[in-house]
PDB file of N, CA and C in Angstrom:
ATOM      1  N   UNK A   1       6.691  18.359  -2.290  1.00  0.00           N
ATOM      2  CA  UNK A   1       6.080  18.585  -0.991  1.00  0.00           C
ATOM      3  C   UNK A   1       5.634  17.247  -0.396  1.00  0.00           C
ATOM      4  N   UNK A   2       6.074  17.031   1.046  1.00  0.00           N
ATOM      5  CA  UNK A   2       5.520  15.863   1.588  1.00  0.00           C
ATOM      6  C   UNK A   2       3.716  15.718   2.170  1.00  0.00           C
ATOM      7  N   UNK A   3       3.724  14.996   2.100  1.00  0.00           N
ATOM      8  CA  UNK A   3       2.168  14.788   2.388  1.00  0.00           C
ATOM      9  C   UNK A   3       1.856  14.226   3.631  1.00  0.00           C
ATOM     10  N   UNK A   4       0.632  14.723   4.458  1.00  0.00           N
ATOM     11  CA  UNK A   4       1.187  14.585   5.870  1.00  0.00           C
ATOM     12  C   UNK A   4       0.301  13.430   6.349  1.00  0.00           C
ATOM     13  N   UNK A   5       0.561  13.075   7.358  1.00  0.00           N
ATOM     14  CA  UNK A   5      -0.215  11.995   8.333  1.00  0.00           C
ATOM     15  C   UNK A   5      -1.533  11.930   7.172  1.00  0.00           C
ATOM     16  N   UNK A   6      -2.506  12.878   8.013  1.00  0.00           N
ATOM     17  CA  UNK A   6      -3.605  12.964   7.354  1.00  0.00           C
ATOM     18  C   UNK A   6      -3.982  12.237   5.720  1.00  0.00           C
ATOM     19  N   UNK A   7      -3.128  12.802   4.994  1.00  0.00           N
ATOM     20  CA  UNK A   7      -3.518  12.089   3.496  1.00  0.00           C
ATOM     21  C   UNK A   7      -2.921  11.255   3.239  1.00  0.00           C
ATOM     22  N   UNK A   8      -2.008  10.696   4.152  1.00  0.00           N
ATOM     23  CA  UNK A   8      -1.424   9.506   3.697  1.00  0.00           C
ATOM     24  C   UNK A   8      -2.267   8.608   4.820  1.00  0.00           C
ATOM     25  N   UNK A   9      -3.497   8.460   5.626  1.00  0.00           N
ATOM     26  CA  UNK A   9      -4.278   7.839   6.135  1.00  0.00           C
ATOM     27  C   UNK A   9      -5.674   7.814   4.825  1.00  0.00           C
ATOM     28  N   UNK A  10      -5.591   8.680   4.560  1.00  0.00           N
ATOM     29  CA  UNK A  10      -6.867   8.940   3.073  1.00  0.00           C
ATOM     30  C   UNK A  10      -6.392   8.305   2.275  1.00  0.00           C
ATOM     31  N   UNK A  11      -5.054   8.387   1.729  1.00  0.00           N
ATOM     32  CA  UNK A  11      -4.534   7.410   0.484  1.00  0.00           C
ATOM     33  C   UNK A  11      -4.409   5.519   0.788  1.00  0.00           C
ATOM     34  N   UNK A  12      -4.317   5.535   2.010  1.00  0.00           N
ATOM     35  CA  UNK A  12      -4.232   3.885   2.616  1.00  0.00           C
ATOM     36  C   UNK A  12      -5.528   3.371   2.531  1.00  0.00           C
ATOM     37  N   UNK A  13      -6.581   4.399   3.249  1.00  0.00           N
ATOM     38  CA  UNK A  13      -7.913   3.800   3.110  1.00  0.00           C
ATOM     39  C   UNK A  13      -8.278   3.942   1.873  1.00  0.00           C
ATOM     40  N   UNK A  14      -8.199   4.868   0.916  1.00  0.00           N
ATOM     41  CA  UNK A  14      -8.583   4.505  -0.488  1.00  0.00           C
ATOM     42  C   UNK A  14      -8.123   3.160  -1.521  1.00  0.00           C
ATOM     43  N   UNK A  15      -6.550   2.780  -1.297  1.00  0.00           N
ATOM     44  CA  UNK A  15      -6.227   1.865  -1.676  1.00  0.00           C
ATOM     45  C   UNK A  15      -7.351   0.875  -1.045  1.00  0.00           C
ATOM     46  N   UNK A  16      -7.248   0.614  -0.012  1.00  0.00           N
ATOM     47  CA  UNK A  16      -7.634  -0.536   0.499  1.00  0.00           C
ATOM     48  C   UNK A  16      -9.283  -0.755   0.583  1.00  0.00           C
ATOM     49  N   UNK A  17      -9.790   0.567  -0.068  1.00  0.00           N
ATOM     50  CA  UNK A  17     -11.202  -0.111  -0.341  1.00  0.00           C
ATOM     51  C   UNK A  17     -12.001  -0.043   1.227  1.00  0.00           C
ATOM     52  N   UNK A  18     -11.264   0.980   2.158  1.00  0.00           N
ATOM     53  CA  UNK A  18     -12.199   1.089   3.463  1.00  0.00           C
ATOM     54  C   UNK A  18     -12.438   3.106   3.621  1.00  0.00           C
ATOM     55  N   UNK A  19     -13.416   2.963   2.523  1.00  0.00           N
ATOM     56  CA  UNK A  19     -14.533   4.443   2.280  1.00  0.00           C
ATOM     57  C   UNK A  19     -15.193   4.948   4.109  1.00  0.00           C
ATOM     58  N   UNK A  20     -15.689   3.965   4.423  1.00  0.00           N
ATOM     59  CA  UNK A  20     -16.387   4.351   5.802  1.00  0.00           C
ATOM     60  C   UNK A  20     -15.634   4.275   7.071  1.00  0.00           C
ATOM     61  N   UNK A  21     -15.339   5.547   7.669  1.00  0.00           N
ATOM     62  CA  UNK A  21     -14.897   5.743   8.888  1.00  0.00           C
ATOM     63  C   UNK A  21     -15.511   5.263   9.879  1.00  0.00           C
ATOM     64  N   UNK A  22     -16.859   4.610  10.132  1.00  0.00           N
ATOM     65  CA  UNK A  22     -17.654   3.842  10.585  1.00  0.00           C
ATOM     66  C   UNK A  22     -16.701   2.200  10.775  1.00  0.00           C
ATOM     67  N   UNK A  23     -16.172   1.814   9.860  1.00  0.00           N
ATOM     68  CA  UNK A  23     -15.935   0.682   9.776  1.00  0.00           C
ATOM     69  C   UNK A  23     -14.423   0.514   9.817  1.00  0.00           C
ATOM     70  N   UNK A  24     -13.717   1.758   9.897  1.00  0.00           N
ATOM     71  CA  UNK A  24     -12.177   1.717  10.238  1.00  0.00           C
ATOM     72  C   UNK A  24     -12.706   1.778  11.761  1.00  0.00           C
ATOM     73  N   UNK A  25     -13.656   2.262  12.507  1.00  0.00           N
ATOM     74  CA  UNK A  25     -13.579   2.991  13.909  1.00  0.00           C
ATOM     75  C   UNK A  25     -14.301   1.460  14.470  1.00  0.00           C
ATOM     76  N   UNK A  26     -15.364   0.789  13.942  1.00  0.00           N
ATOM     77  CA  UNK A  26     -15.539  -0.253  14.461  1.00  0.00           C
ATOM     78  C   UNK A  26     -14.451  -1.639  14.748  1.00  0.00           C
ATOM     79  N   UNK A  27     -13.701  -1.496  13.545  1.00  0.00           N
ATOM     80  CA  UNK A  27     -12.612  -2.203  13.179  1.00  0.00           C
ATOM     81  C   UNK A  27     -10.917  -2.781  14.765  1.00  0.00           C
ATOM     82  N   UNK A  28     -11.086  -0.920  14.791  1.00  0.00           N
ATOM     83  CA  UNK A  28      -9.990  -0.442  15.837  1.00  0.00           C
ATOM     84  C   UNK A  28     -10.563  -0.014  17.169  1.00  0.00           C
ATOM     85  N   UNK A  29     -11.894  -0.503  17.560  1.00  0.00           N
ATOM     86  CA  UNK A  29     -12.735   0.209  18.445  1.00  0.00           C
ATOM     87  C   UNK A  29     -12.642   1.755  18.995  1.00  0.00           C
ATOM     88  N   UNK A  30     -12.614   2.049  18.652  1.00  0.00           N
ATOM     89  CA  UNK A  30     -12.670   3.719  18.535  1.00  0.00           C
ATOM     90  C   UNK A  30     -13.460   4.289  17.934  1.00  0.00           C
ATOM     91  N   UNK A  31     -13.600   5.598  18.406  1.00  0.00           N
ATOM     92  CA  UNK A  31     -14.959   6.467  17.887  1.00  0.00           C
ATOM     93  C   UNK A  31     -14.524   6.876  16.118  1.00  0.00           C
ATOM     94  N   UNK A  32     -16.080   6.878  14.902  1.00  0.00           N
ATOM     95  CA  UNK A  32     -15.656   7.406  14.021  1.00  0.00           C
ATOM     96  C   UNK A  32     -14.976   8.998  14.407  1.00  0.00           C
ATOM     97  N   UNK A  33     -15.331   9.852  15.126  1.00  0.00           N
ATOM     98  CA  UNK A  33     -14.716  11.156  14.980  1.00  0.00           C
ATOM     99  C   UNK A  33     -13.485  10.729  15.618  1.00  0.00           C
ATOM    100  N   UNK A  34     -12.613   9.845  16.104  1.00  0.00           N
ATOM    101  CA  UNK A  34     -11.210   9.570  16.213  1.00  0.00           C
ATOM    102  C   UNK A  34     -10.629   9.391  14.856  1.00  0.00           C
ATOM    103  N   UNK A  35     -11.550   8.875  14.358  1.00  0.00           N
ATOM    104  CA  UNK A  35     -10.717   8.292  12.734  1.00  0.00           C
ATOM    105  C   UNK A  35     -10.723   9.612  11.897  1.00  0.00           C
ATOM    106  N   UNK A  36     -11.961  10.531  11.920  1.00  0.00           N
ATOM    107  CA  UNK A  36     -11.803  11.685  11.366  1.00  0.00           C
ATOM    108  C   UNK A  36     -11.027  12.704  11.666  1.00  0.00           C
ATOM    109  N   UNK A  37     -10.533  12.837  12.981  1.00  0.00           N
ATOM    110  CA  UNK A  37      -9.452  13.352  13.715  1.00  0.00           C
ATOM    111  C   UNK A  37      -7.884  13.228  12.711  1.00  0.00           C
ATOM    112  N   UNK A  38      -7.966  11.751  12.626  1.00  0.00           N
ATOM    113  CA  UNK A  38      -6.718  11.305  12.269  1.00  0.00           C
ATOM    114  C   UNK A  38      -6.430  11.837  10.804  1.00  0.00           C
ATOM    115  N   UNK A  39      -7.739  11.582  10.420  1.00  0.00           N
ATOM    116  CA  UNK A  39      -7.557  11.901   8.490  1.00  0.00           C
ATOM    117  C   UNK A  39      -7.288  13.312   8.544  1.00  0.00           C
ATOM    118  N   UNK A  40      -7.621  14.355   9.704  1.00  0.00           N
ATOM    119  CA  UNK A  40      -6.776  15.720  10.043  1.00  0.00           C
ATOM    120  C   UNK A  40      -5.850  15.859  10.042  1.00  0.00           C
ATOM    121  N   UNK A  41      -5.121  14.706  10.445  1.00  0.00           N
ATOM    122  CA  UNK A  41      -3.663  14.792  10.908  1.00  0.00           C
ATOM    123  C   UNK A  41      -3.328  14.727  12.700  1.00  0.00           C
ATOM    124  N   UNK A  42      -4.523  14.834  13.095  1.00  0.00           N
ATOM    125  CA  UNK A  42      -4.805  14.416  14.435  1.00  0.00           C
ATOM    126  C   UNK A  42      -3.899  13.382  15.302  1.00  0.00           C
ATOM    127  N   UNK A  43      -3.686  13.830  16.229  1.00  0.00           N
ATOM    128  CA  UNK A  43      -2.582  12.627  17.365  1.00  0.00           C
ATOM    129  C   UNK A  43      -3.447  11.092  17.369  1.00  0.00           C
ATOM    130  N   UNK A  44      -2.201  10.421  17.269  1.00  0.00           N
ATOM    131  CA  UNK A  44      -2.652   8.878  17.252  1.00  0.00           C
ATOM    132  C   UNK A  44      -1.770   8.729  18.819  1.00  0.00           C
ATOM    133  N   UNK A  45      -2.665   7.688  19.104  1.00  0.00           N
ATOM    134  CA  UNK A  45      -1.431   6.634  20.544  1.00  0.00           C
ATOM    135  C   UNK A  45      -0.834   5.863  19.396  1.00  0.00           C
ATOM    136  N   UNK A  46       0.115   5.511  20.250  1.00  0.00           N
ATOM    137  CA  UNK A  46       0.739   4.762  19.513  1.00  0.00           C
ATOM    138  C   UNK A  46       0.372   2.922  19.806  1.00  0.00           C
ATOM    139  N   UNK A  47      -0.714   2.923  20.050  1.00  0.00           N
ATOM    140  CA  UNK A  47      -1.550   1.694  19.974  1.00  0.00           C
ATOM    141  C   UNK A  47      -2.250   1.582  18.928  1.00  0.00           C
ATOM    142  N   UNK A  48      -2.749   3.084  18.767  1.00  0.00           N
ATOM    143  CA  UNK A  48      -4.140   3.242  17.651  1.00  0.00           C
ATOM    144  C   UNK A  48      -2.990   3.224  16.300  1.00  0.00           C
ATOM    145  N   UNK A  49      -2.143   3.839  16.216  1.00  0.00           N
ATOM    146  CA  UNK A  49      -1.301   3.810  14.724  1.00  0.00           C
ATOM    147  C   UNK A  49      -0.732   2.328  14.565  1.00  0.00           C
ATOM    148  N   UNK A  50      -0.485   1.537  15.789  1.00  0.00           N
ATOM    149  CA  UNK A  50      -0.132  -0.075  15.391  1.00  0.00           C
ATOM    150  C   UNK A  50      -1.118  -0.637  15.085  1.00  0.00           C
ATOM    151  N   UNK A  51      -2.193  -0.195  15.566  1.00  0.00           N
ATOM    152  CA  UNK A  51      -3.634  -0.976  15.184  1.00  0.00           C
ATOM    153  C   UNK A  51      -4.071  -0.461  13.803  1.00  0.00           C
ATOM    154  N   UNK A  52      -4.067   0.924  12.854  1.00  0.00           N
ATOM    155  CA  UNK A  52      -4.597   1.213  11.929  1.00  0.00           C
ATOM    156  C   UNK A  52      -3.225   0.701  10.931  1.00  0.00           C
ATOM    157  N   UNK A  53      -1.826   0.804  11.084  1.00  0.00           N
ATOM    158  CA  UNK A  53      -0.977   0.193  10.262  1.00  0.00           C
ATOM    159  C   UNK A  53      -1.641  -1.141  10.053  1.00  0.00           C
ATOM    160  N   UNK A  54      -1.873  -2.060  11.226  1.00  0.00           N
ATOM    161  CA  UNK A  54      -2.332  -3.281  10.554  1.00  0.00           C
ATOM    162  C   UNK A  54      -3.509  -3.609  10.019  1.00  0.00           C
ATOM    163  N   UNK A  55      -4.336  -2.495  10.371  1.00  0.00           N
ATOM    164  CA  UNK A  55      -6.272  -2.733   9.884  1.00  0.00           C
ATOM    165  C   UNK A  55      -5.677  -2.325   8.071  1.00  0.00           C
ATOM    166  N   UNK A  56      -5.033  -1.176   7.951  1.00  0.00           N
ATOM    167  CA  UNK A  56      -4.862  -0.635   6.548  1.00  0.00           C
ATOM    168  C   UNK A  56      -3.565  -1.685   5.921  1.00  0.00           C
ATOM    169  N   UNK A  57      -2.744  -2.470   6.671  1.00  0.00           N
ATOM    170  CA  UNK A  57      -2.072  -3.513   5.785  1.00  0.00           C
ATOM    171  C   UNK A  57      -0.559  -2.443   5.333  1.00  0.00           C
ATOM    172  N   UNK A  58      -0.274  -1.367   5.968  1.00  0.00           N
ATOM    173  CA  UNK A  58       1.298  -0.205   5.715  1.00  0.00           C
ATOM    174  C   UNK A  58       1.955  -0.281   6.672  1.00  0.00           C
ATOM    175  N   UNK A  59       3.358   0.342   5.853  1.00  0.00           N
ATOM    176  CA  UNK A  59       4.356   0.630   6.493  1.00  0.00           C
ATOM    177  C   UNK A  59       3.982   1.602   7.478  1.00  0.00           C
ATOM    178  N   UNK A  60       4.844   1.524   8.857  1.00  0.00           N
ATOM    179  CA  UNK A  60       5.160   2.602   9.595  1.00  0.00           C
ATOM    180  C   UNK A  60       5.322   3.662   9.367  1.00  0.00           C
ATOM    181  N   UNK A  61       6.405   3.162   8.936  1.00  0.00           N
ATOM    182  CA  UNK A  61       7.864   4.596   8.396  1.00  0.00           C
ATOM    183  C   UNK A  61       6.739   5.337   7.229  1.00  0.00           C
ATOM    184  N   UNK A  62       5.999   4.926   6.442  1.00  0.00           N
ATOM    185  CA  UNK A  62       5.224   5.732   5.302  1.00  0.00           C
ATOM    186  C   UNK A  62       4.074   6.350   6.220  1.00  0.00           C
ATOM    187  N   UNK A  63       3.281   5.647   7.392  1.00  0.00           N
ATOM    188  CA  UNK A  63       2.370   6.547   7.976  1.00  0.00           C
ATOM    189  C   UNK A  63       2.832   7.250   8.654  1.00  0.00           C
ATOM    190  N   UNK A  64       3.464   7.531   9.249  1.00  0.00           N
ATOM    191  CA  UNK A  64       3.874   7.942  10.239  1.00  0.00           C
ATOM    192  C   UNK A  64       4.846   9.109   9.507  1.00  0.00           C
ATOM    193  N   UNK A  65       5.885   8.848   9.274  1.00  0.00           N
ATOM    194  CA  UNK A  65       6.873   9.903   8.480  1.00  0.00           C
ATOM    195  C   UNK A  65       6.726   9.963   6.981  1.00  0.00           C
ATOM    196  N   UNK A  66       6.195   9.508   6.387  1.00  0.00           N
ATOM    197  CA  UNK A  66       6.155   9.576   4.815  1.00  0.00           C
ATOM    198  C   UNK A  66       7.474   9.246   3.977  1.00  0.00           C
ATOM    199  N   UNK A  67       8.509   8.113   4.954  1.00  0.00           N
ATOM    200  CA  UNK A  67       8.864   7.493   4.236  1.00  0.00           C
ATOM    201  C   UNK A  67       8.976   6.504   3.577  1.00  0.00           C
ATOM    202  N   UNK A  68       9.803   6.010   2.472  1.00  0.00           N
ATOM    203  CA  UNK A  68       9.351   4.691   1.547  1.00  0.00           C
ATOM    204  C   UNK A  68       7.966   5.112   0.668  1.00  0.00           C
ATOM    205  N   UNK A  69       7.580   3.816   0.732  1.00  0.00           N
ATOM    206  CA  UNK A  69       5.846   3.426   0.243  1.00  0.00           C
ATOM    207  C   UNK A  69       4.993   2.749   1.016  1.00  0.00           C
ATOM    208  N   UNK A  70       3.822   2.882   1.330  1.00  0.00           N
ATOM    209  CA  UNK A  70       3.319   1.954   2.238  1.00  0.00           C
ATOM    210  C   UNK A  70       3.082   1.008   2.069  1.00  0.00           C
ATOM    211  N   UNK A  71       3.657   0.278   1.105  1.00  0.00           N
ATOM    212  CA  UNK A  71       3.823  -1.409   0.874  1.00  0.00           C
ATOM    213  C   UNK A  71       5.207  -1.815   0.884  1.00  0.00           C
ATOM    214  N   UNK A  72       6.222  -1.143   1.327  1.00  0.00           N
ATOM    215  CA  UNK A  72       7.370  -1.675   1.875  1.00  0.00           C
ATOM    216  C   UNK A  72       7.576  -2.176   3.293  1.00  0.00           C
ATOM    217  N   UNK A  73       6.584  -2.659   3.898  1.00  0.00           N
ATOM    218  CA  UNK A  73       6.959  -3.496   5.132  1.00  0.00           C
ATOM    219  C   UNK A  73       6.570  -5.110   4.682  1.00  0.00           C
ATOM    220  N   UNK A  74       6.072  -5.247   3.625  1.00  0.00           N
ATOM    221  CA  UNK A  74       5.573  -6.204   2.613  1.00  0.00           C
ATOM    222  C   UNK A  74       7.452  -7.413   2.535  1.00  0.00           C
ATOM    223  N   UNK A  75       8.283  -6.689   2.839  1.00  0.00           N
ATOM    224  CA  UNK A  75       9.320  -7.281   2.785  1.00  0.00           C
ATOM    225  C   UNK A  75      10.047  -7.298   1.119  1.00  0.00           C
ATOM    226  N   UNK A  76      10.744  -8.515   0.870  1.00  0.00           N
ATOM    227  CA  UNK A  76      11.519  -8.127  -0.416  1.00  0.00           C
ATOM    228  C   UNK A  76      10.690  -7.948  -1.627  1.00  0.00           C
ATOM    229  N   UNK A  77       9.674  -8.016  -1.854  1.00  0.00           N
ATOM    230  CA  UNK A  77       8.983  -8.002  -2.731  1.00  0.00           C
ATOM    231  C   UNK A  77       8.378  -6.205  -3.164  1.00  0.00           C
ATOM    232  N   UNK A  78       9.085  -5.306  -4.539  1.00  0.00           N
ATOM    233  CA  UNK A  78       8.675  -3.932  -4.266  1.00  0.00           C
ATOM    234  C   UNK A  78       7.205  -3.744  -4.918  1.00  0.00           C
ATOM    235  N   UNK A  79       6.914  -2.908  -4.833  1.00  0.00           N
ATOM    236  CA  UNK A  79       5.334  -2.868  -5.436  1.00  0.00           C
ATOM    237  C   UNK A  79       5.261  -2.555  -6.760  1.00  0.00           C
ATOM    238  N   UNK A  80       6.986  -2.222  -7.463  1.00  0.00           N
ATOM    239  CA  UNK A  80       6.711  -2.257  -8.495  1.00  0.00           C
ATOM    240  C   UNK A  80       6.494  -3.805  -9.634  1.00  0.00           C
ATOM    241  N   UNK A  81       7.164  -4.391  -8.495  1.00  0.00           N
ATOM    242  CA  UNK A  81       7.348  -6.362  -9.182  1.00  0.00           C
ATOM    243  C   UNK A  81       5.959  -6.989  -8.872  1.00  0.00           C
ATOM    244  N   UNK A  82       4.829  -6.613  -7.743  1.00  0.00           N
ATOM    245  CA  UNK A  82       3.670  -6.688  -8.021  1.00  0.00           C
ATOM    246  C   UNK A  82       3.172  -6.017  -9.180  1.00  0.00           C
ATOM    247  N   UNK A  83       3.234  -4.842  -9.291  1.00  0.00           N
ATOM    248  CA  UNK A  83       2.372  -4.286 -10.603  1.00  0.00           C
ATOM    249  C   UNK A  83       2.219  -5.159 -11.547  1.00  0.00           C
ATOM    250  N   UNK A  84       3.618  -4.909 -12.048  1.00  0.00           N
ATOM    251  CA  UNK A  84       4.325  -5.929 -13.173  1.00  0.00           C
ATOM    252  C   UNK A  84       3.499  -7.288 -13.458  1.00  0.00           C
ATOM    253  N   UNK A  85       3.402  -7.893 -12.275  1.00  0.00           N
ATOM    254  CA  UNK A  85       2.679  -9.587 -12.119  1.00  0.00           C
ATOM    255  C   UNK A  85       1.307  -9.569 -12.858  1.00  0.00           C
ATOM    256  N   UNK A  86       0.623  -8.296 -11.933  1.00  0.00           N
ATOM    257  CA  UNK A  86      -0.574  -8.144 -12.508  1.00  0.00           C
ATOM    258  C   UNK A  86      -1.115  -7.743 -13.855  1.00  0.00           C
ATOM    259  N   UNK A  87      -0.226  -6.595 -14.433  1.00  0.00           N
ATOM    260  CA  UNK A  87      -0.183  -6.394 -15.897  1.00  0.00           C
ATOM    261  C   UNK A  87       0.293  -7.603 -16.937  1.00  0.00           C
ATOM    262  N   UNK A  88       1.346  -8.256 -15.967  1.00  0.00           N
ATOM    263  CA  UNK A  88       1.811  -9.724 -17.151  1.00  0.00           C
ATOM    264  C   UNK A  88       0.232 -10.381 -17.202  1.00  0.00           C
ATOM    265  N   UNK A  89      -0.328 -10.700 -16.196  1.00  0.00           N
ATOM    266  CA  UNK A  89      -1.270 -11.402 -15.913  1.00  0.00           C
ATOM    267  C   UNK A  89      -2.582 -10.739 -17.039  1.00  0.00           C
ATOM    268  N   UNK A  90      -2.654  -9.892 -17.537  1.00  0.00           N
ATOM    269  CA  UNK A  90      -3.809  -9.613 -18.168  1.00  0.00           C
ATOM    270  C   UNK A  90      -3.179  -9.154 -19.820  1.00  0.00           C
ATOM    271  N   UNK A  91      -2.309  -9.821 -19.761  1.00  0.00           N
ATOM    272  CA  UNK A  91      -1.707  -9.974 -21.181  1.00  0.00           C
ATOM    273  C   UNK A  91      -2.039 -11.070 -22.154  1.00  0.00           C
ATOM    274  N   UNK A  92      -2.518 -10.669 -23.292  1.00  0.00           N
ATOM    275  CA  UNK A  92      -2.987 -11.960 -24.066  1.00  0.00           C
ATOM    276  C   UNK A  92      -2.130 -13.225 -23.842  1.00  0.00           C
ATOM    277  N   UNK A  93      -1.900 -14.631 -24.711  1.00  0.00           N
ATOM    278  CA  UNK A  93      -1.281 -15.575 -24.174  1.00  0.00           C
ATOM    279  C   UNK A  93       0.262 -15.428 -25.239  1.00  0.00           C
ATOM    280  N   UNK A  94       0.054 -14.668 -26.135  1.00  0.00           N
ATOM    281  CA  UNK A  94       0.526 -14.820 -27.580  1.00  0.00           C
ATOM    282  C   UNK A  94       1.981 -13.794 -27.748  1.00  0.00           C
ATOM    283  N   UNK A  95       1.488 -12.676 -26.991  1.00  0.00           N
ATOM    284  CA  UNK A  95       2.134 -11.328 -25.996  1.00  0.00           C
ATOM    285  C   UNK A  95       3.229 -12.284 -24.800  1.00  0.00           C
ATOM    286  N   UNK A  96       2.394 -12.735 -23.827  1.00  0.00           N
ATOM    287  CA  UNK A  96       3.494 -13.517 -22.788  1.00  0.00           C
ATOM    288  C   UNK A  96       4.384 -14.520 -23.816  1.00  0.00           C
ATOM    289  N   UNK A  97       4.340 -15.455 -24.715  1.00  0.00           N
ATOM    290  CA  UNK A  97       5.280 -16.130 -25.235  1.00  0.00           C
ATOM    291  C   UNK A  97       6.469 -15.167 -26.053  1.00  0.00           C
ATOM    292  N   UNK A  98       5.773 -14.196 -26.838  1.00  0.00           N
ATOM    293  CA  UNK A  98       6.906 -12.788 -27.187  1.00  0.00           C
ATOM    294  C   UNK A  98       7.578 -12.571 -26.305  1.00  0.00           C
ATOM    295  N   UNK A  99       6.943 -11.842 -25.109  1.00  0.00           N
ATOM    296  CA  UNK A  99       7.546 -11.436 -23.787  1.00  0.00           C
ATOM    297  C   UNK A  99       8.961 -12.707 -23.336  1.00  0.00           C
ATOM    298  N   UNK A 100       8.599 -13.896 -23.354  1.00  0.00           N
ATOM    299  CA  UNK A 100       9.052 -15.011 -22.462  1.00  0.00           C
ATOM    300  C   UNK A 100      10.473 -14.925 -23.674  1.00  0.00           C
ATOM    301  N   UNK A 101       9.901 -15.170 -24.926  1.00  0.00           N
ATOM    302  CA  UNK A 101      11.343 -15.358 -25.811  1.00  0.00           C
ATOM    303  C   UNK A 101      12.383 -14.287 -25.615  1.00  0.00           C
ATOM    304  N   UNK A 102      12.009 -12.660 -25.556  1.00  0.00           N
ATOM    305  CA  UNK A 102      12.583 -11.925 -25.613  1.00  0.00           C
ATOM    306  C   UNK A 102      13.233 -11.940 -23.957  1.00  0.00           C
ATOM    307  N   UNK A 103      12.828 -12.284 -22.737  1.00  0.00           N
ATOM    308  CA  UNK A 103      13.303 -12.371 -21.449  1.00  0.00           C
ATOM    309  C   UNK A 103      14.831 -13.309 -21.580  1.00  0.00           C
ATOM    310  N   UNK A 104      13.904 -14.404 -22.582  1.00  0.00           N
ATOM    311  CA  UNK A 104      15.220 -15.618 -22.611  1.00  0.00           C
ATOM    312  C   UNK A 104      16.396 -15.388 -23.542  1.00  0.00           C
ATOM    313  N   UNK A 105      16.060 -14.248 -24.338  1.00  0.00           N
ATOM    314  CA  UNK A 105      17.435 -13.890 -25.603  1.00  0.00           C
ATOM    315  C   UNK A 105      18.068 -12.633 -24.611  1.00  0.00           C
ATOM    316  N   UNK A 106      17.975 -12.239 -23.764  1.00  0.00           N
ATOM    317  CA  UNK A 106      18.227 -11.149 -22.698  1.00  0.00           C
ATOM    318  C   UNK A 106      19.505 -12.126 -21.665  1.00  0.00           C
ATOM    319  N   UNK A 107      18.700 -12.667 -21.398  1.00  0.00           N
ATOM    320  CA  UNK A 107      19.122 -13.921 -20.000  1.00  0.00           C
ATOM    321  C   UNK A 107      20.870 -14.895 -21.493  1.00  0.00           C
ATOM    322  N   UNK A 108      20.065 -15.189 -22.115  1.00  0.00           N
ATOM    323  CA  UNK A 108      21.384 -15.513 -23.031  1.00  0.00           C
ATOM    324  C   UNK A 108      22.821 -14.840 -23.213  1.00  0.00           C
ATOM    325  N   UNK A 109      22.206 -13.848 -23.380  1.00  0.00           N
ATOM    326  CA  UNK A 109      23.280 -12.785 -23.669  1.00  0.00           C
ATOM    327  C   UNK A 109      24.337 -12.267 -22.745  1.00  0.00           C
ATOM    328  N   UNK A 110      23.245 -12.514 -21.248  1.00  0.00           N
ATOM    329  CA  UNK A 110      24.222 -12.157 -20.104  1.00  0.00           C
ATOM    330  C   UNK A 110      25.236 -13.465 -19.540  1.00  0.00           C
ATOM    331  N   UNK A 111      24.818 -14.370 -19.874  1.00  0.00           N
ATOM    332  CA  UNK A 111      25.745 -16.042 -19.600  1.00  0.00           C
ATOM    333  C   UNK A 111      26.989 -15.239 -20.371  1.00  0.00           C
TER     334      UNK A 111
END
């Protein structure tokens, strides 16, 4: 089942760490009950959805139609090769040199 306008405006602001409709509505000058409207599923202009795509940092195509992910306007980079960065990143040092040998006997194999 697709998920509509509405919770995919709840799932953007949750990622992004903006809890208060106060501060999306100050943000985009608009009233908080516009922003609560929206988390309804409520009509956007299409000023206010270019303005909350860029206050929330998403794709179009994911607010708007629920396609992709809303970190594919991010360009070539997918959000799964971020994850990845961040999990390498909190890997002991001892783990990344395992990791690095086994990348490079991989990479060998394909020459």
């Amino acid at each position: 089942m697709q998920s509509t306008l509405g919770v995919r405006i709840c799932e953007a602001m949750e990622q992004r760490n903006l809890s208060k409709l106060y501060a999306v509505a100050v943000a985009l000058n608009v009233t908080e009950s516009a922003v609560s409207r929206w988390r309804k599923s409520g009509r956007l202009t299409v000023e206010n959805t270019i303005a909350l795509c860029e206050l929330l940092d998403v794709s179009s195509d994911w607010l708007l139609l629920g396609r992709g992910t809303m970190d594919m306007h991010r360009g070539t980079q997918p959000m799964r090769a971020q994850q990845v960065r961040i999990s390498l990143a909190s890997l002991p040092e001892a783990a990344v040199v395992h990791l690095e040998h086994f990348l490079a006997a991989i990479e060998s194999h394909r020459s």
